[in-house]
N, C-alpha and C. Protein backbone atom coordinates (compact mmCIF):
# COMPACT_ATOMS: atom_id res chain seq x y z
N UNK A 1 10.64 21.01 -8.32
CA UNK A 1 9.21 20.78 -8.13
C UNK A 1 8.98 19.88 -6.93
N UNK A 2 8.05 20.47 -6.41
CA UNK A 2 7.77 19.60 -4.47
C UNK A 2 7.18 18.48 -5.28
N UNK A 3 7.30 17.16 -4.51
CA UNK A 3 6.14 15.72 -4.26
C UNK A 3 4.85 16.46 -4.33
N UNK A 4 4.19 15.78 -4.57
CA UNK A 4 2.73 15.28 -3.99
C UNK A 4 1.96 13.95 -4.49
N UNK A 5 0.64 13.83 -3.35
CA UNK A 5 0.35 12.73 -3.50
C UNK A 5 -0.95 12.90 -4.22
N UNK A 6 -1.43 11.88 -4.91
CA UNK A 6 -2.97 12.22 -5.50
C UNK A 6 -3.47 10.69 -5.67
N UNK A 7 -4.94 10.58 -5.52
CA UNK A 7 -5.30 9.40 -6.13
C UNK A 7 -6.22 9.58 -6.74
N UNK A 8 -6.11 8.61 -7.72
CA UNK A 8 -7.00 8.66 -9.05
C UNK A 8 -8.08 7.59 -8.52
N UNK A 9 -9.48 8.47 -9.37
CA UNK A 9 -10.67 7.71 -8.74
C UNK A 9 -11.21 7.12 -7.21
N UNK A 10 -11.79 6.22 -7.05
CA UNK A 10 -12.07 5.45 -5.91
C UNK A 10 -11.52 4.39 -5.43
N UNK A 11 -10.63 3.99 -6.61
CA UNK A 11 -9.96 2.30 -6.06
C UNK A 11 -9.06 2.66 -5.61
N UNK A 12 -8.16 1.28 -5.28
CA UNK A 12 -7.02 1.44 -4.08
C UNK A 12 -5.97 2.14 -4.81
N UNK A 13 -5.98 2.78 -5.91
CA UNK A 13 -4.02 3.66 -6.35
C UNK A 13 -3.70 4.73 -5.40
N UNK A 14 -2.59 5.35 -5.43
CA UNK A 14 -1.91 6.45 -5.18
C UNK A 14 -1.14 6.54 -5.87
N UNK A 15 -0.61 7.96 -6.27
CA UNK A 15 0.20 8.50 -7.16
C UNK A 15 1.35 9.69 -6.41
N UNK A 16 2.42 9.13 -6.45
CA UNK A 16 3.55 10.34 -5.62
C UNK A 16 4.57 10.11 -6.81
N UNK A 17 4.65 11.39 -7.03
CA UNK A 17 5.48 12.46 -7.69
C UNK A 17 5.29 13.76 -7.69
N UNK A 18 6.47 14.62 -8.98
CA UNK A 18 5.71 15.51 -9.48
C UNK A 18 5.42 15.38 -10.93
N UNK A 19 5.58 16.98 -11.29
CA UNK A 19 4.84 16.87 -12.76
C UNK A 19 5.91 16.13 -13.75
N UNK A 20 7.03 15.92 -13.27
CA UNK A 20 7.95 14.70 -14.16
C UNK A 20 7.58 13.05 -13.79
N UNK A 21 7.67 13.31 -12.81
CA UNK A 21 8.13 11.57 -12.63
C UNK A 21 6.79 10.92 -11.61
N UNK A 22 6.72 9.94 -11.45
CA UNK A 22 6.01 9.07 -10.73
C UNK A 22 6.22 8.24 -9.97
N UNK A 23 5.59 7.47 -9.07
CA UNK A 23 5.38 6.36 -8.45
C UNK A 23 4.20 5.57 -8.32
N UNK A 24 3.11 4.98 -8.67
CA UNK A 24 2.21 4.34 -8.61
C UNK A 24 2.46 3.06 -7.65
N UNK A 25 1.36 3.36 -6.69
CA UNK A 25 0.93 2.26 -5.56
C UNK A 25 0.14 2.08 -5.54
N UNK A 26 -0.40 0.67 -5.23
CA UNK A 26 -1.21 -0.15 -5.53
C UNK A 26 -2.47 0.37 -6.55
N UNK A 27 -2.00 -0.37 -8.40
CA UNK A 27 -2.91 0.04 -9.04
C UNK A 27 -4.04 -0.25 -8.91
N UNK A 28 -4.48 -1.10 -8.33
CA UNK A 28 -5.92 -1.73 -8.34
C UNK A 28 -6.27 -2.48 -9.86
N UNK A 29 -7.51 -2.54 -10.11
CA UNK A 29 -8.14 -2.71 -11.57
C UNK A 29 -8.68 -2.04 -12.39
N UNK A 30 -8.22 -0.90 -12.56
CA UNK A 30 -8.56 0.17 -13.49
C UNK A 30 -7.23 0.71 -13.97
N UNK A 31 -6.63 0.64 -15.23
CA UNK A 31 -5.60 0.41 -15.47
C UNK A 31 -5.62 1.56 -16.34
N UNK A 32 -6.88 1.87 -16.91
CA UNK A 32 -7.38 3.25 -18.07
C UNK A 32 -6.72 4.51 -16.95
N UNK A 33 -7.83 4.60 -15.65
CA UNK A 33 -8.37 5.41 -14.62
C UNK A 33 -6.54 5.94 -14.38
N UNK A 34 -5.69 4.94 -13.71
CA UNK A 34 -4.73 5.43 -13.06
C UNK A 34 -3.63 6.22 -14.48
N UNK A 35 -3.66 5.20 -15.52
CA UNK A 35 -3.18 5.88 -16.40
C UNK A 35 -3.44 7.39 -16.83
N UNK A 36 -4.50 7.38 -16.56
CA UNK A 36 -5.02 8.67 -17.46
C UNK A 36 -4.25 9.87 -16.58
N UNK A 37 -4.68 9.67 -15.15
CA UNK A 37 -3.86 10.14 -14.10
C UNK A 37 -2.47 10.51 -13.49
N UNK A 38 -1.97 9.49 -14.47
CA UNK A 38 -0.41 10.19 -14.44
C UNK A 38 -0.03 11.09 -15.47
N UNK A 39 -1.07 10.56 -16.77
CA UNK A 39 -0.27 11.28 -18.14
C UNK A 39 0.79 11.74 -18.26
N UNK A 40 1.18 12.24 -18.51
CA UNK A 40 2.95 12.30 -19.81
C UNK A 40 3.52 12.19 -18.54
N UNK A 41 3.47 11.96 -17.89
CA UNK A 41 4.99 11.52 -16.90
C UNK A 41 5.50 10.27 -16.85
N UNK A 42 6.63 10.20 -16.01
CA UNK A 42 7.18 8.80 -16.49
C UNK A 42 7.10 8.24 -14.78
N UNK A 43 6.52 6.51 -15.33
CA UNK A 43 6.17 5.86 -14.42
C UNK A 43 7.17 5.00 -14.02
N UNK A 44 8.25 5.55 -12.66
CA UNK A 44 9.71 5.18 -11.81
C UNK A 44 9.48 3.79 -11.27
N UNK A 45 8.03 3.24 -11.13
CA UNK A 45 7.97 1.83 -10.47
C UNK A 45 6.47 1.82 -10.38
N UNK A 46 5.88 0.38 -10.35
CA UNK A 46 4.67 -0.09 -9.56
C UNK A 46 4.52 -0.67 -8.60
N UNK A 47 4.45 -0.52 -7.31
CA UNK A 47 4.26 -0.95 -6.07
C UNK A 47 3.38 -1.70 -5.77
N UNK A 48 3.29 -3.04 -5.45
CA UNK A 48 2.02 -3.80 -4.69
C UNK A 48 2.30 -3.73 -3.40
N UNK A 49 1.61 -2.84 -2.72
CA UNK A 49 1.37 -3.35 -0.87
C UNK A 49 1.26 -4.85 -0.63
N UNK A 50 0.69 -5.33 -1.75
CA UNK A 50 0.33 -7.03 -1.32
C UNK A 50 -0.22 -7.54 -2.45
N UNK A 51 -0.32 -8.85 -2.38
CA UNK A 51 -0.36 -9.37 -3.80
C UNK A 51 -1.90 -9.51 -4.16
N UNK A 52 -3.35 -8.97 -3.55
CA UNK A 52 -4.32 -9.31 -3.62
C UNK A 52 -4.92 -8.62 -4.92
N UNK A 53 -6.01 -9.44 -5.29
CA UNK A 53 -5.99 -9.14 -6.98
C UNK A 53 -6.58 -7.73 -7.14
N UNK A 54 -7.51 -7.01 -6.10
CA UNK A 54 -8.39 -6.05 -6.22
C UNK A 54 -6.97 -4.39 -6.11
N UNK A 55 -5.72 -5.00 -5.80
CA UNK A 55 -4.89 -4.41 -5.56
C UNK A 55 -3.54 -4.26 -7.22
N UNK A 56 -3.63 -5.54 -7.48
CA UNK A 56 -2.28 -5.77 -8.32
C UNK A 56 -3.18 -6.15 -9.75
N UNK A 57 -4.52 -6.02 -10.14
CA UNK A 57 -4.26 -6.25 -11.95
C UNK A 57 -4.52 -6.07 -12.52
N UNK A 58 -4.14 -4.08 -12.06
CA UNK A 58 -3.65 -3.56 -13.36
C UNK A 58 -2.06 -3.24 -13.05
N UNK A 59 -1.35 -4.04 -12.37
CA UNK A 59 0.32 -3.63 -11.76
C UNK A 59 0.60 -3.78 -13.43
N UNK A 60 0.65 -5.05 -14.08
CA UNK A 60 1.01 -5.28 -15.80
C UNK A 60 1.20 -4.27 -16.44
N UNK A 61 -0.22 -3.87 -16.61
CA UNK A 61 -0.75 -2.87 -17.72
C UNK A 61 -0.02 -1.75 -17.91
N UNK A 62 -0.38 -0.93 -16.59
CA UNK A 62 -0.02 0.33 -15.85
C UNK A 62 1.87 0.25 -15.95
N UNK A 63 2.51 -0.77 -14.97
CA UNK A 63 4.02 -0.98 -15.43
C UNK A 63 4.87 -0.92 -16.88
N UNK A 64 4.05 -1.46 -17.78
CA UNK A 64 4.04 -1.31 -18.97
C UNK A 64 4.37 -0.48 -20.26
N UNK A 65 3.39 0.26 -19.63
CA UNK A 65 3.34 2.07 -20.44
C UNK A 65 5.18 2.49 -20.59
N UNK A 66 5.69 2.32 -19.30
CA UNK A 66 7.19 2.94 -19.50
C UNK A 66 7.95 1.97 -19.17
N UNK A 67 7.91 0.86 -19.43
CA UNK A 67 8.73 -0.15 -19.05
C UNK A 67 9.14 -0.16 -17.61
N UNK A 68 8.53 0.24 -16.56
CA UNK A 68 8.77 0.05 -15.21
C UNK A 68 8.49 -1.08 -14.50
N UNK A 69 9.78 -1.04 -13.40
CA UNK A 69 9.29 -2.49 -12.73
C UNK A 69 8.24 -2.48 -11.81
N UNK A 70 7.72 -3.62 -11.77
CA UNK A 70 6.72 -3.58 -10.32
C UNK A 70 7.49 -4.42 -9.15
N UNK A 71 6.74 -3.98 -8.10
CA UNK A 71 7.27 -4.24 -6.95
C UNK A 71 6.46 -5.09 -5.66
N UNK A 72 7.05 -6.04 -5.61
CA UNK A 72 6.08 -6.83 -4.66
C UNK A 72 7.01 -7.74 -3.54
N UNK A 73 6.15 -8.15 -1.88
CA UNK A 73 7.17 -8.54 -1.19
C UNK A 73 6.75 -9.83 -1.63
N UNK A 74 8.20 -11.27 -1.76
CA UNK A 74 8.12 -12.41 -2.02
C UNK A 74 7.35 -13.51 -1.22
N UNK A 75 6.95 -12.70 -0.18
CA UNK A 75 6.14 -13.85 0.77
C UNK A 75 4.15 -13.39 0.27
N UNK A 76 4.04 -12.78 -0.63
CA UNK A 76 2.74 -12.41 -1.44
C UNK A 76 2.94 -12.84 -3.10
N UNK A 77 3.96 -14.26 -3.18
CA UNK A 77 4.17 -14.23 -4.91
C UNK A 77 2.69 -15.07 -4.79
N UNK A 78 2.33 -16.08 -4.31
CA UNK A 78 1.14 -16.71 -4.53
C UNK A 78 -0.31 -16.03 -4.39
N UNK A 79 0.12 -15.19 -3.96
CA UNK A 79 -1.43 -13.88 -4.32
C UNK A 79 -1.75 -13.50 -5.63
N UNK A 80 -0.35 -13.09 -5.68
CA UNK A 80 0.39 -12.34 -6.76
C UNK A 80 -0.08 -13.37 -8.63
N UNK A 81 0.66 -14.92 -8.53
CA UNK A 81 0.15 -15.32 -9.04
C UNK A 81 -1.03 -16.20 -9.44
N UNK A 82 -2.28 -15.84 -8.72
CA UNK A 82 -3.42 -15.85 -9.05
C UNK A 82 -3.95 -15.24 -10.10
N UNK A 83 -3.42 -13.65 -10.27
CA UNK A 83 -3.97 -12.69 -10.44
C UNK A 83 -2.93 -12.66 -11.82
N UNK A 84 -1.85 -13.11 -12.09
CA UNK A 84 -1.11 -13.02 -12.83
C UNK A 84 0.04 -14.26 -12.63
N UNK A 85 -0.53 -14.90 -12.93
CA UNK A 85 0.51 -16.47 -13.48
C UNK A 85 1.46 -16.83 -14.68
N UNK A 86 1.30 -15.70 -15.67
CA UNK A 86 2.84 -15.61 -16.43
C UNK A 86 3.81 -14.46 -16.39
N UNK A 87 3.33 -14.04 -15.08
CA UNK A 87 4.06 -12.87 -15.18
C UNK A 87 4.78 -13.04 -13.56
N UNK A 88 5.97 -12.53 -13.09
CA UNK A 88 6.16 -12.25 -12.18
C UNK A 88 6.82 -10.60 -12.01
N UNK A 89 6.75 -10.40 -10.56
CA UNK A 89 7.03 -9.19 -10.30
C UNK A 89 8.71 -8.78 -10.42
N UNK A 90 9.20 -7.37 -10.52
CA UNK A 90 10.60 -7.46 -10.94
C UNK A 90 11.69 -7.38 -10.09
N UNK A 91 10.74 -6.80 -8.69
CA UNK A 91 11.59 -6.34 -7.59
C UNK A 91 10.63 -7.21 -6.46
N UNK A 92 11.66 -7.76 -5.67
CA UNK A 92 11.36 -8.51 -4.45
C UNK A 92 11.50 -7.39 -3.63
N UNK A 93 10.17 -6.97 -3.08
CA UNK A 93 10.68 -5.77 -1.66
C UNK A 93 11.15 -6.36 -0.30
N UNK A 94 11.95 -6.15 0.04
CA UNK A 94 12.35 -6.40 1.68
C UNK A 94 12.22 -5.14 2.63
N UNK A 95 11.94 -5.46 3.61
CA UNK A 95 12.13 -4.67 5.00
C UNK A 95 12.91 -3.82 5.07
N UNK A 96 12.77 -2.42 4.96
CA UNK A 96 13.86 -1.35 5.00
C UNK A 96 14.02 -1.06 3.98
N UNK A 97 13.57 -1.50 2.56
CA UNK A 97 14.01 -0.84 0.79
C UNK A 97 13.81 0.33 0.62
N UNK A 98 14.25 0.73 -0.41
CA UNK A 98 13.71 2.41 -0.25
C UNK A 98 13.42 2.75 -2.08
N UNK A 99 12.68 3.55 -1.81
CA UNK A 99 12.37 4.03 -3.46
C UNK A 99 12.24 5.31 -3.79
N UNK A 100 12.66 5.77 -4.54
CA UNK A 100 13.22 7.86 -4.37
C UNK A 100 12.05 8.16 -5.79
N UNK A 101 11.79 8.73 -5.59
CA UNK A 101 10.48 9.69 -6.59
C UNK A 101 10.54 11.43 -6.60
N UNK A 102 11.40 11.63 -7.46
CA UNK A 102 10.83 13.48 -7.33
C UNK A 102 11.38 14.04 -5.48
N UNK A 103 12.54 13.59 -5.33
CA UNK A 103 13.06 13.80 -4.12
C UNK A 103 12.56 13.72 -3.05
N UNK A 104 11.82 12.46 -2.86
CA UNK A 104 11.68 11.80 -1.78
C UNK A 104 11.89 10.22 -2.11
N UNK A 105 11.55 9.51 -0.58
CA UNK A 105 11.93 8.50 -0.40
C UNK A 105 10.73 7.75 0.17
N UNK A 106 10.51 6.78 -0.33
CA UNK A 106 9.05 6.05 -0.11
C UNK A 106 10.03 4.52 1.41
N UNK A 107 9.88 4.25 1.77
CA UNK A 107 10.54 2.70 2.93
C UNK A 107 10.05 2.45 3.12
N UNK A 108 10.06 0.53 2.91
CA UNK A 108 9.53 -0.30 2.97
C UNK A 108 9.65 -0.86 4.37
N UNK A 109 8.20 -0.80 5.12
CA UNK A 109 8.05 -1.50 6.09
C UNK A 109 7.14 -3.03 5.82
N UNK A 110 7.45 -4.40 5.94
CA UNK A 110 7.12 -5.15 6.31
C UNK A 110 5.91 -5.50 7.51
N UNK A 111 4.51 -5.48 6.96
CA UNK A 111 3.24 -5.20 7.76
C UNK A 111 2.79 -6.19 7.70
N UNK A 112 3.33 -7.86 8.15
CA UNK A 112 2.65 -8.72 7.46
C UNK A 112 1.32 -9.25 8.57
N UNK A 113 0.68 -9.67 8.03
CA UNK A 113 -0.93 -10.00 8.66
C UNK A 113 -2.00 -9.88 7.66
N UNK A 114 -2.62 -8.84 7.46
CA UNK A 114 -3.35 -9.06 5.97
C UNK A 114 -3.37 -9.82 5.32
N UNK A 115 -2.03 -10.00 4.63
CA UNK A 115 -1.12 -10.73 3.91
C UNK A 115 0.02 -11.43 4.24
N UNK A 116 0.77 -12.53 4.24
CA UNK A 116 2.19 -13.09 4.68
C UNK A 116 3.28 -11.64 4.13
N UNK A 117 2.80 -11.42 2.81
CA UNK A 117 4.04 -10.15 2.38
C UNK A 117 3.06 -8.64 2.45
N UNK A 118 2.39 -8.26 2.95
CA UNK A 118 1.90 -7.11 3.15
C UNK A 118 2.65 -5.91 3.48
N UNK A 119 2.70 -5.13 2.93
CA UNK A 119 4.13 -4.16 3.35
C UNK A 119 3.23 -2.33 3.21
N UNK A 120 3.64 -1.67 4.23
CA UNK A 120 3.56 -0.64 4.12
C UNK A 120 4.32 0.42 3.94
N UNK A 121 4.61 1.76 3.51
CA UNK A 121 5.47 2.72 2.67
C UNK A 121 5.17 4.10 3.34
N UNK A 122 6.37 4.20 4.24
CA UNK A 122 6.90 5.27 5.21
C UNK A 122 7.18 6.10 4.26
N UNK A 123 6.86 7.55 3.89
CA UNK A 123 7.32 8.75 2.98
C UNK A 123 7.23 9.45 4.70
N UNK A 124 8.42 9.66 4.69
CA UNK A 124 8.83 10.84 5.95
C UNK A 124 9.17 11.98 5.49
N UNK A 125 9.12 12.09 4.08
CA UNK A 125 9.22 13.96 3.95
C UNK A 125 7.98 14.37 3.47
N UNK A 126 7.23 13.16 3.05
CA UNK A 126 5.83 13.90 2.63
C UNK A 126 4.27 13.62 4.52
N UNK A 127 5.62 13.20 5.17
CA UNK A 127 4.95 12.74 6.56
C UNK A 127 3.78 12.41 6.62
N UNK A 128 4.05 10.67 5.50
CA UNK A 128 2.54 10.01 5.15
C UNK A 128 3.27 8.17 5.02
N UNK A 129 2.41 7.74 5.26
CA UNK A 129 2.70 6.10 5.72
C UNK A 129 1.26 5.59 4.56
N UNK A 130 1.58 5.09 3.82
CA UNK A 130 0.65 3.68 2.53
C UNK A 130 0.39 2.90 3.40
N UNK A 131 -0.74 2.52 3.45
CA UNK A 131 -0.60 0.64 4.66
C UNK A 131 -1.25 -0.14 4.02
N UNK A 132 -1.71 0.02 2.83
CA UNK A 132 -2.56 -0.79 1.95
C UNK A 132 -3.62 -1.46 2.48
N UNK A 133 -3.69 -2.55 3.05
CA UNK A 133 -4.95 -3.48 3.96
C UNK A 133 -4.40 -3.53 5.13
N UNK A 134 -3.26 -2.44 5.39
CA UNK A 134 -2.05 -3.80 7.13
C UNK A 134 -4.16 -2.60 7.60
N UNK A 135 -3.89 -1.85 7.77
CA UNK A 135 -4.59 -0.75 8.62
C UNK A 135 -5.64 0.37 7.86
N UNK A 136 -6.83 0.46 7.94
CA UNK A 136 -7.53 1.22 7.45
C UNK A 136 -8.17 2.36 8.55
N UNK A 137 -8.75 3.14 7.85
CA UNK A 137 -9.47 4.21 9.49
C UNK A 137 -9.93 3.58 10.46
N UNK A 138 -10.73 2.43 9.87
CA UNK A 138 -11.69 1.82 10.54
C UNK A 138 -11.22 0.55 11.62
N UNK A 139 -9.82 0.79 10.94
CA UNK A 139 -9.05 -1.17 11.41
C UNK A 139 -8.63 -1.60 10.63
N UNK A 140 -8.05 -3.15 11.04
CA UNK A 140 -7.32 -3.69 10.52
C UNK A 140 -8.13 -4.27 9.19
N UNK A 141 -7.75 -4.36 8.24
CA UNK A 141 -8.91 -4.83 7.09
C UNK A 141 -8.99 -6.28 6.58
N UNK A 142 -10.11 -6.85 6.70
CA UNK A 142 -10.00 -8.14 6.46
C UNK A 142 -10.11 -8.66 4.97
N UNK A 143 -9.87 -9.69 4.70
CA UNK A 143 -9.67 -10.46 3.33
C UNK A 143 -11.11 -11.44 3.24
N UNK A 144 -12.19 -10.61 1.88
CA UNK A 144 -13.04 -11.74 1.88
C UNK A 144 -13.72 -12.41 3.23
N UNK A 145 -14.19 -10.88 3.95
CA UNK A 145 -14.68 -11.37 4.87
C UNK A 145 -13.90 -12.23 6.06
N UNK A 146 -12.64 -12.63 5.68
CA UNK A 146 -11.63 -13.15 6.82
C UNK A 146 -10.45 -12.62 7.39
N UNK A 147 -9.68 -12.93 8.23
CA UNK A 147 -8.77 -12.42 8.90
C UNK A 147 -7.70 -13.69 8.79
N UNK A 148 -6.98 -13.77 7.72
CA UNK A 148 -5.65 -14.57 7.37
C UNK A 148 -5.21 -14.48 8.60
N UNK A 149 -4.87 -13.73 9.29
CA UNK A 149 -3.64 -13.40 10.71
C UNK A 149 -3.80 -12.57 11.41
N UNK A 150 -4.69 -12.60 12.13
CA UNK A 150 -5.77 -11.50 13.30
C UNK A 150 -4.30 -11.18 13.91
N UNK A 151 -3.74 -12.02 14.76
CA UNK A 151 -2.76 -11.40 15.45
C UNK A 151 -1.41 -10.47 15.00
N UNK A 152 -1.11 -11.50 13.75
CA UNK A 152 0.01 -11.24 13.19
C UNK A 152 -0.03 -9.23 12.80
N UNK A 153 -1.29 -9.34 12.17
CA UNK A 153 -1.94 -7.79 12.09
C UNK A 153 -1.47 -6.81 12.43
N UNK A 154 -2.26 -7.37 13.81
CA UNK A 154 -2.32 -6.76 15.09
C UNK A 154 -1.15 -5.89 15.57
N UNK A 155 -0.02 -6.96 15.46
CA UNK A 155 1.52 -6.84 15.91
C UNK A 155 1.94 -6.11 14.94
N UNK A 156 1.92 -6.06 13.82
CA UNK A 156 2.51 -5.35 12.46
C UNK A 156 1.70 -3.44 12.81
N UNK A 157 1.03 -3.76 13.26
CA UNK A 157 0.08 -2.07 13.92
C UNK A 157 0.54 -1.69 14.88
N UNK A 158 0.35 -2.27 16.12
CA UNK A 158 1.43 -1.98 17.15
C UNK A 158 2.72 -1.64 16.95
N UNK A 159 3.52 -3.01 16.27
CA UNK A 159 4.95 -2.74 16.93
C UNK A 159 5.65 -1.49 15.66
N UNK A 160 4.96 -1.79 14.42
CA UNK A 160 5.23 -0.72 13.40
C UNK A 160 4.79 0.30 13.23
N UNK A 161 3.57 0.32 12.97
CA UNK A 161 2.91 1.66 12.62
C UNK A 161 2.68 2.22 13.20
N UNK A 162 2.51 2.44 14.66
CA UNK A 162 2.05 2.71 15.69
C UNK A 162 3.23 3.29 16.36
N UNK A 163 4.68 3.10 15.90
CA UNK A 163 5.67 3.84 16.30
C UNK A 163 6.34 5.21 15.51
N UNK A 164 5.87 5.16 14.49
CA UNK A 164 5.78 6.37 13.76
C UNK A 164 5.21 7.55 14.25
N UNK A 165 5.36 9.16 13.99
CA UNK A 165 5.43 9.90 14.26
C UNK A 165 3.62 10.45 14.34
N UNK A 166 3.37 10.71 15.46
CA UNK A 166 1.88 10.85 15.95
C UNK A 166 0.82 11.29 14.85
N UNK A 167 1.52 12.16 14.34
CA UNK A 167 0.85 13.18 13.59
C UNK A 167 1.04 12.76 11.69
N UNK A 168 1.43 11.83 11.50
CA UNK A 168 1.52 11.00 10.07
C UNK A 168 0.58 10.72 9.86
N UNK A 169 0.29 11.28 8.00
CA UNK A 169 -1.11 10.47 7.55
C UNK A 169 -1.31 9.23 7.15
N UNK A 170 -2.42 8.14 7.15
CA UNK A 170 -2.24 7.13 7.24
C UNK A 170 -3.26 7.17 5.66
N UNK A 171 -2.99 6.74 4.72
CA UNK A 171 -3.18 6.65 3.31
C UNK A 171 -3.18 5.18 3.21
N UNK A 172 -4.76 4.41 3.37
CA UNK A 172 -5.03 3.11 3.26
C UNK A 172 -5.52 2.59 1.75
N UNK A 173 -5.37 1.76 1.29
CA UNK A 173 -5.99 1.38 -0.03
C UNK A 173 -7.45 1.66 -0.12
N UNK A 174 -8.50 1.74 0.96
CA UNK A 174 -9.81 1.45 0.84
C UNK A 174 -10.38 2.63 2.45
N UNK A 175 -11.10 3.53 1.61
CA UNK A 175 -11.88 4.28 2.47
C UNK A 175 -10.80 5.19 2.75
N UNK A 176 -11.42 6.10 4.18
CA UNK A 176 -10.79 7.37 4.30
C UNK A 176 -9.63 7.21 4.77
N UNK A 177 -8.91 8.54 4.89
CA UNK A 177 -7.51 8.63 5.34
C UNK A 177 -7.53 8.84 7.03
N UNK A 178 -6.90 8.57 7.45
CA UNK A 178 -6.67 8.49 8.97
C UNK A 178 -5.27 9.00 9.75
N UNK A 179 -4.80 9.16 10.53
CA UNK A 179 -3.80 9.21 11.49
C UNK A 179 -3.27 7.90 12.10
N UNK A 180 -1.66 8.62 12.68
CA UNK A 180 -1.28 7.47 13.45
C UNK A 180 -1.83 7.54 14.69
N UNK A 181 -1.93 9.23 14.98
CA UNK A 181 -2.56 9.19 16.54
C UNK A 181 -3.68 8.77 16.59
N UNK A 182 -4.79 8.71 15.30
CA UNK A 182 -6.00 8.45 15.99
C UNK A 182 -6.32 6.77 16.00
N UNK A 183 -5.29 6.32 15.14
CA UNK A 183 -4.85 5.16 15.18
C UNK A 183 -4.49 4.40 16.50
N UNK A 184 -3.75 4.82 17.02
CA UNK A 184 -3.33 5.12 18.20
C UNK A 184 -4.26 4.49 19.50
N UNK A 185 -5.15 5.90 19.26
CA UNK A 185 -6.30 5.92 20.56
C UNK A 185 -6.97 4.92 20.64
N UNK A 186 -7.40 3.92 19.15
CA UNK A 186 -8.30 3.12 18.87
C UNK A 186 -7.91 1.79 18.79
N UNK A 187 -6.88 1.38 18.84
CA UNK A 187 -6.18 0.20 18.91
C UNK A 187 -6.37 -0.73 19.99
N UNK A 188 -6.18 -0.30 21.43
CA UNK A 188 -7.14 -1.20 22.35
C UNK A 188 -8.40 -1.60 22.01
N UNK A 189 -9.14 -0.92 21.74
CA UNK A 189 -10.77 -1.16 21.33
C UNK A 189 -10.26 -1.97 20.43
N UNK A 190 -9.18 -2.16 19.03
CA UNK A 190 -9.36 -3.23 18.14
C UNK A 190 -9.31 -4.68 18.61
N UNK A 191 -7.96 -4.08 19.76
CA UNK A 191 -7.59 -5.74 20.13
C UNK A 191 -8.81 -6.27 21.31
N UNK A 192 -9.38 -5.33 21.52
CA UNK A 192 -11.05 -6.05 22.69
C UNK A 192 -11.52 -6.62 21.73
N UNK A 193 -12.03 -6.19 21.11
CA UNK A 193 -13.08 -6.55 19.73
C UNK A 193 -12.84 -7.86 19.32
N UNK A 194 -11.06 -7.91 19.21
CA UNK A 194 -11.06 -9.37 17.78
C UNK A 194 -11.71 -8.98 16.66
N UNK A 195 -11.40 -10.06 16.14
CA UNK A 195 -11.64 -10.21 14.54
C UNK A 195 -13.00 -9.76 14.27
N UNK A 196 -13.86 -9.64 14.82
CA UNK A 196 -14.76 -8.50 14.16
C UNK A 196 -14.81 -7.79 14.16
N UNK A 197 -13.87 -6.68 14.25
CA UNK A 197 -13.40 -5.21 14.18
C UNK A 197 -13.27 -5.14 12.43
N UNK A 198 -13.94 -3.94 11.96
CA UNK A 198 -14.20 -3.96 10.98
C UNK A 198 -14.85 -4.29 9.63
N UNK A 199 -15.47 -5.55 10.56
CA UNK A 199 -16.06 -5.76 9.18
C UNK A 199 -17.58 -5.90 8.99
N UNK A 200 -18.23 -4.72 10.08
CA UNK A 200 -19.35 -4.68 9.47
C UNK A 200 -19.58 -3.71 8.38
């Protein structure tokens, strides 16, 4: 059975598998919604792109159902425990990890700016890149109205995402889906702009 990707509802999840197995990224807070969405399959891991709460709490809930670990990078544990302070995550992601679902491979790129641990998830056979907040259609996405690390961002878009294969879909936590190329084209205009790129 091929991958595919689906997301349940409007909040930030994605779902890659097939009709066996799973992967859930970034559950958001609807913990019913994404569940319902995987049904009888079995849930291989929970992924946080980053530890922000509108992202990670329902990671618990959702992880839960099948005893799966969640997954978060260690430089986002203090996001992380805001949102969940007796709990910690099970897997520390690093730079380059990899996570196999229904015969593919999800890799962990390190996108930090958004977030100190912000990480985005290279699937090169489903030739689609997760960026959670690093990058949205629109830009780089800010936090609460702010920009933790305008530059740091910036550089995590450029020197990462932006080297990936032209034609990769760009599958952001929030709003539409985008490209790397059109990503690409629009990236000078971000860095003219500064930090108010995006957030009207």
């Amino acid at each position: 059975m091929e991958a595919r990707i689906e997301r349940p509802g409007d909040g930030t999840a994605w779902v890659v598998g097939d009709d066996d197995e799973v992967i859930v990224i970034d559950p958001g807070e609807d913990a019913a919604g994404v569940l319902e969405a995987v049904g009888d399959r079995e849930i291989l891991a929970v992924i946080c792109t980053h530890g922000h709460a509108s992202h990670v709490t329902a990671a618990i809930e959702v992880a839960e159902r099948d005893e799966a670990p969640v997954a978060l990078h260690p430089a986002d544990r203090l996001h992380w425990r805001a949102t969940h302070p007796d709990d910690a995550a099970d897997i520390e992601m690093a730079d380059g990890g990899r996570f196999e679902v229904a015969d593919v491979a999800l890799e962990v790129m390190h996108t930090a700016g958004h977030s100190p641990g912000s990480v985005s998830l290279y699937c090169a056979d489903l030739g689609t890149v997760f960026t959670g907040d690093a990058l949205l259609a629109t830009g780089p996405a800010a936090h609460e109205g702010e920009y933790p690390d305008f530059p740091g961002q910036l550089t995590a878009i450029g020197e990462r995402l932006l080297g990936l294969p032209p034609q990769t879909r760009v599958l952001p936590g929030h709003g539409e889906e985008t490209t790397i190329s059109a990503a690409e084209k629009r990236f000078d205009g971000w860095v003219t702009a500064g930090p108010a790129v995006g957030l009207s």
